[in-house]
C-alpha atoms as a PDB file:
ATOM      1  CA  UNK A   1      20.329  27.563 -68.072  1.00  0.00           C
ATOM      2  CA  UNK A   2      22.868  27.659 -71.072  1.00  0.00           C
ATOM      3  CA  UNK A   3      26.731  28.969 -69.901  1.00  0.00           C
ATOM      4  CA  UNK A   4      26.321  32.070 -71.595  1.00  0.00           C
ATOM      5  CA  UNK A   5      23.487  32.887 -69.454  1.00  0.00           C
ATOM      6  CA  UNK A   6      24.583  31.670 -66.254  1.00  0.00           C
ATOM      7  CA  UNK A   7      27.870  34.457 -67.224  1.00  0.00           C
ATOM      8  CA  UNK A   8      25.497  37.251 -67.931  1.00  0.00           C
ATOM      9  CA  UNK A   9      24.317  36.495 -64.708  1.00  0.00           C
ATOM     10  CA  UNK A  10      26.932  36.395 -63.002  1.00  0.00           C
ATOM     11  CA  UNK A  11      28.214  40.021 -64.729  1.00  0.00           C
ATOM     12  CA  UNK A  12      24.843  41.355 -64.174  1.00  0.00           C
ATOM     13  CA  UNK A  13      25.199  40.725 -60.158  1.00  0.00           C
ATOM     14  CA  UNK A  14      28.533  41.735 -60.159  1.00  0.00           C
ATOM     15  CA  UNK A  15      27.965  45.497 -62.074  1.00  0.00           C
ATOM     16  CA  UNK A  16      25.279  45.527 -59.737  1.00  0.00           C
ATOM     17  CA  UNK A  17      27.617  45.032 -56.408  1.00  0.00           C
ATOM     18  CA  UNK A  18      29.968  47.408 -58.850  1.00  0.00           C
ATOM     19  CA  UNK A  19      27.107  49.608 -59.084  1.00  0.00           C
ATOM     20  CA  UNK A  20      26.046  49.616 -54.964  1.00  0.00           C
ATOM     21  CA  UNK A  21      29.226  50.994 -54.632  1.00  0.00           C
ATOM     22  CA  UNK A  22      28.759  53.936 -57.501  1.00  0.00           C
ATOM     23  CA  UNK A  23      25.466  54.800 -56.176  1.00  0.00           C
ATOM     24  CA  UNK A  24      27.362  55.696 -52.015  1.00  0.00           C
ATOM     25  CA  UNK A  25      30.002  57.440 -53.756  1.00  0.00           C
ATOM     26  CA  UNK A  26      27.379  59.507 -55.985  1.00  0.00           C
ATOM     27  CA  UNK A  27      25.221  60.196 -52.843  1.00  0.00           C
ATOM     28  CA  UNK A  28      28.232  60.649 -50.750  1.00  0.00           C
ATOM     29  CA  UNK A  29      29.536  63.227 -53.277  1.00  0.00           C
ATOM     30  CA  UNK A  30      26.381  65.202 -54.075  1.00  0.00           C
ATOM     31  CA  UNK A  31      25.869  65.569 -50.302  1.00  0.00           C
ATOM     32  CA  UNK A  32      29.271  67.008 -49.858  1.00  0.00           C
ATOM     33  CA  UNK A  33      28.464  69.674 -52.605  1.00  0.00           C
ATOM     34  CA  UNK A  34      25.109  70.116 -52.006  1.00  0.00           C
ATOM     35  CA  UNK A  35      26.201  73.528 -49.600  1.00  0.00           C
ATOM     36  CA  UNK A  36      28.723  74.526 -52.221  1.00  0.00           C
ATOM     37  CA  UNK A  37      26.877  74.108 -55.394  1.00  0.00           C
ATOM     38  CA  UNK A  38      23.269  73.364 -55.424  1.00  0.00           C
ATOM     39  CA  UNK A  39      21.178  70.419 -56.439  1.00  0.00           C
ATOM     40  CA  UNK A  40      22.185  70.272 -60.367  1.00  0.00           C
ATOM     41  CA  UNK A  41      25.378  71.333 -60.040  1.00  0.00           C
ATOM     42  CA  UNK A  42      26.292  68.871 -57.124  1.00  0.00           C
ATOM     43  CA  UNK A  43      25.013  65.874 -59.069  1.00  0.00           C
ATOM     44  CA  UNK A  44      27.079  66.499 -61.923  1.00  0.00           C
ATOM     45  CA  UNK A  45      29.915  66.317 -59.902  1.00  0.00           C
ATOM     46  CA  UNK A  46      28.688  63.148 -57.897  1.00  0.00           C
ATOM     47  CA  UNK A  47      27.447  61.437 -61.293  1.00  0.00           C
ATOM     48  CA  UNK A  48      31.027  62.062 -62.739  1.00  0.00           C
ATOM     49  CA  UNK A  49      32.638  60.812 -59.540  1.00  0.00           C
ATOM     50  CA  UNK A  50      30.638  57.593 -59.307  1.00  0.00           C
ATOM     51  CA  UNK A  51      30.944  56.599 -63.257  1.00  0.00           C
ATOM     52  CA  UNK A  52      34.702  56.662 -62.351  1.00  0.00           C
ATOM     53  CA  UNK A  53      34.874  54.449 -59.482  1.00  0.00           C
ATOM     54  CA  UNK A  54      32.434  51.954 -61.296  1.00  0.00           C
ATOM     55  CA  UNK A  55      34.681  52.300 -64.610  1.00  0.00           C
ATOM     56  CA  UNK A  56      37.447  51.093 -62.697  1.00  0.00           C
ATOM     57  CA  UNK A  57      35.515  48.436 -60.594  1.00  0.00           C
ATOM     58  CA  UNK A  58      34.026  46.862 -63.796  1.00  0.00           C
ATOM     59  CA  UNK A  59      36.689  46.699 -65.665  1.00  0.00           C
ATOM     60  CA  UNK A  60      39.019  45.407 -62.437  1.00  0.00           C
ATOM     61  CA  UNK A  61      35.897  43.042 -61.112  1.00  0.00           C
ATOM     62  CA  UNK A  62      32.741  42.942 -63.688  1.00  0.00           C
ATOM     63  CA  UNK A  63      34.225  42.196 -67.170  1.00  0.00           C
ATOM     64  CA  UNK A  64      37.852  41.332 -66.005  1.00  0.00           C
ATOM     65  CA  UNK A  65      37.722  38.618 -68.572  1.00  0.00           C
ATOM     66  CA  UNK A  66      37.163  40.939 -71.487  1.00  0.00           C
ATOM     67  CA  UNK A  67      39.837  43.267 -70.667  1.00  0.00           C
ATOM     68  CA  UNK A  68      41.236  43.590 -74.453  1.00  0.00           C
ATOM     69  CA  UNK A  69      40.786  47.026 -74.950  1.00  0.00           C
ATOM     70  CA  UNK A  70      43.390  49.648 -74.130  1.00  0.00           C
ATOM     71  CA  UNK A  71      41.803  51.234 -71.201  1.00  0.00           C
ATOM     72  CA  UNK A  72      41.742  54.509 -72.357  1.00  0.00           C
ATOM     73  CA  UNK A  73      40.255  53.868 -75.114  1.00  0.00           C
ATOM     74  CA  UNK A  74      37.730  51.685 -72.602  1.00  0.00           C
ATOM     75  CA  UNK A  75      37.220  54.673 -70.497  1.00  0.00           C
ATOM     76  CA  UNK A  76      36.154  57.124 -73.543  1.00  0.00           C
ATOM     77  CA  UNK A  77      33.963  54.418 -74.918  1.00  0.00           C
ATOM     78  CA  UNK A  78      32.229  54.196 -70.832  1.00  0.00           C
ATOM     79  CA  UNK A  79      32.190  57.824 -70.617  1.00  0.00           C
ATOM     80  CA  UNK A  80      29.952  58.152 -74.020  1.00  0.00           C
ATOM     81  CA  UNK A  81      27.903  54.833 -72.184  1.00  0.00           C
ATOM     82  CA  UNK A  82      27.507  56.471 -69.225  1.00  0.00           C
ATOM     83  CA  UNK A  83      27.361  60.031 -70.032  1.00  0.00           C
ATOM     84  CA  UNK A  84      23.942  58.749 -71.693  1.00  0.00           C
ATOM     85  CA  UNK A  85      22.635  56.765 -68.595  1.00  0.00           C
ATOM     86  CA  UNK A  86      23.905  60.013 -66.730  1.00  0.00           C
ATOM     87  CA  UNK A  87      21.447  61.939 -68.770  1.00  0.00           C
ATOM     88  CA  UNK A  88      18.636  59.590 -68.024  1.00  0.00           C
ATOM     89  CA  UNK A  89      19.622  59.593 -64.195  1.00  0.00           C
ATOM     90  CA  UNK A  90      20.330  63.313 -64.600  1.00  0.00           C
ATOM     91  CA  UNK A  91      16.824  63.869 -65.616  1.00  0.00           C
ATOM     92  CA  UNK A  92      14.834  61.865 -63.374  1.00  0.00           C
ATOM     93  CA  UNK A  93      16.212  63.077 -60.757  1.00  0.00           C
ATOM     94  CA  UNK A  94      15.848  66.384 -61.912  1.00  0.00           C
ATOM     95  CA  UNK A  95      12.101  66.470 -62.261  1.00  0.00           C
ATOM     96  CA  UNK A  96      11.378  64.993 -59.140  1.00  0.00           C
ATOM     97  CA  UNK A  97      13.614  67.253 -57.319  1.00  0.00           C
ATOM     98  CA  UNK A  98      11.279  70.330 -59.187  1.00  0.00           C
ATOM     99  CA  UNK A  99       7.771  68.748 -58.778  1.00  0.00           C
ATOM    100  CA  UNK A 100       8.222  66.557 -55.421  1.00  0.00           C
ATOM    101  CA  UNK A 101       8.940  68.386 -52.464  1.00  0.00           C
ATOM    102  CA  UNK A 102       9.667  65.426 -50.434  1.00  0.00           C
ATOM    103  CA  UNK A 103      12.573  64.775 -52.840  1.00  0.00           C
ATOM    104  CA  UNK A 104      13.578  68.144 -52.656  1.00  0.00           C
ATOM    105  CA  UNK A 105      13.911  68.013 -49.110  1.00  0.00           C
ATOM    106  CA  UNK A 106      15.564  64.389 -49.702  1.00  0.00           C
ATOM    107  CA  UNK A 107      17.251  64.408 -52.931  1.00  0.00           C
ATOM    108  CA  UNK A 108      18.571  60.978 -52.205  1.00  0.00           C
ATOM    109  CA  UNK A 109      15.093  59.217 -53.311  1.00  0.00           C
ATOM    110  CA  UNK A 110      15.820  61.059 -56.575  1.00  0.00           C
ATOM    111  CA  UNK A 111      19.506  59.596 -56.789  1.00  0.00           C
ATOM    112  CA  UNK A 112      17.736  56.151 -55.921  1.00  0.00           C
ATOM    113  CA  UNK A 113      15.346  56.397 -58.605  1.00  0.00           C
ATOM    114  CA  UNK A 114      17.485  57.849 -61.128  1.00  0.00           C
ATOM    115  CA  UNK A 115      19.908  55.356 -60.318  1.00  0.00           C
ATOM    116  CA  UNK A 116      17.389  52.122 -61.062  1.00  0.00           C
ATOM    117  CA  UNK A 117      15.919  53.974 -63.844  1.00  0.00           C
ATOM    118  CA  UNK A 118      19.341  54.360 -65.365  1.00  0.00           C
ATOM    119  CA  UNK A 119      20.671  50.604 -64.565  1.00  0.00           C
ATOM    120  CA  UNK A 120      19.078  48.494 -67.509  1.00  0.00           C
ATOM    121  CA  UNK A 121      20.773  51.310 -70.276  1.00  0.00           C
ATOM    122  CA  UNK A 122      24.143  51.133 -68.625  1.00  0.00           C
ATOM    123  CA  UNK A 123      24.570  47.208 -67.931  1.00  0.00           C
ATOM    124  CA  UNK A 124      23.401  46.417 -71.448  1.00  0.00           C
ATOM    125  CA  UNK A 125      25.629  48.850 -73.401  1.00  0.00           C
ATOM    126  CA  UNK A 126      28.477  48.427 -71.312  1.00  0.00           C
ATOM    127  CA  UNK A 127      28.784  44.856 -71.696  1.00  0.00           C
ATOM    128  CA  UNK A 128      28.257  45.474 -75.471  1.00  0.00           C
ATOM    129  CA  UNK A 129      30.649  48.384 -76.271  1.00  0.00           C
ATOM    130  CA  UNK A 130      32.884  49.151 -73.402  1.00  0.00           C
ATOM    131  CA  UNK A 131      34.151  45.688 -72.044  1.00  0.00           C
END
């Protein structure tokens, strides 16, 4: 295994510790609004919640090393990143909330599998346009 690999690697494990954390804060969150707003509603609020704990995370823990960018200019570039994985989380979840009843009754199997579904899109185009 080259260097360069063994460091994707090693970023790769540690978005995905970075990204543990995202997903209790995004279930934490869209539990907490579930009575106030509803199931689409709520997870835009928890989405937006956990892309800004795991903005800070990465670029404090993940991609410390490649911290050249101003970070607001970072944190436009990782909302744009993630506002895309969002959309693919978004929508998984979505339709399994509408056609599974099981998730509807659980809506945290569709934050798991929006979550996993969304992973591969955010790693890869975070470490090649945000950090």
């Amino acid at each position: 295994m080259t260097t360069d690999e063994r460091a994707v690697l090693g970023e790769l494990f540690r978005f995905s510790i970075v990204g543990g954390i995202g997903f209790v804060v995004d279930a934490g969150m869209l539990y907490a609004l579930l009575p106030f707003c509803g199931f689409y509603l709520a997870r835009v609020g928890s989405i937006l919640a956990a892309a800004s704990v795991t903005w800070w995370l990465n670029r404090r823990f993940t991609f410390e090393a490649r911290r050249e960018m101003a970070a607001h200019h970072q944190w436009g570039r990782f909302l744009v990143v993630t506002g895309i994985g969002g959309l693919i989380n978004f929508s998984v979840y979505s339709l399994l909330v509408a056609s599974l009843p099981v998730v509807a009754a659980l809506p945290i199997i569709g934050v798991v599998a929006g979550t996993l579904t969304a992973l591969g899109w955010n790693f890869t185009m975070s470490r090649r346009h945000v950090f």
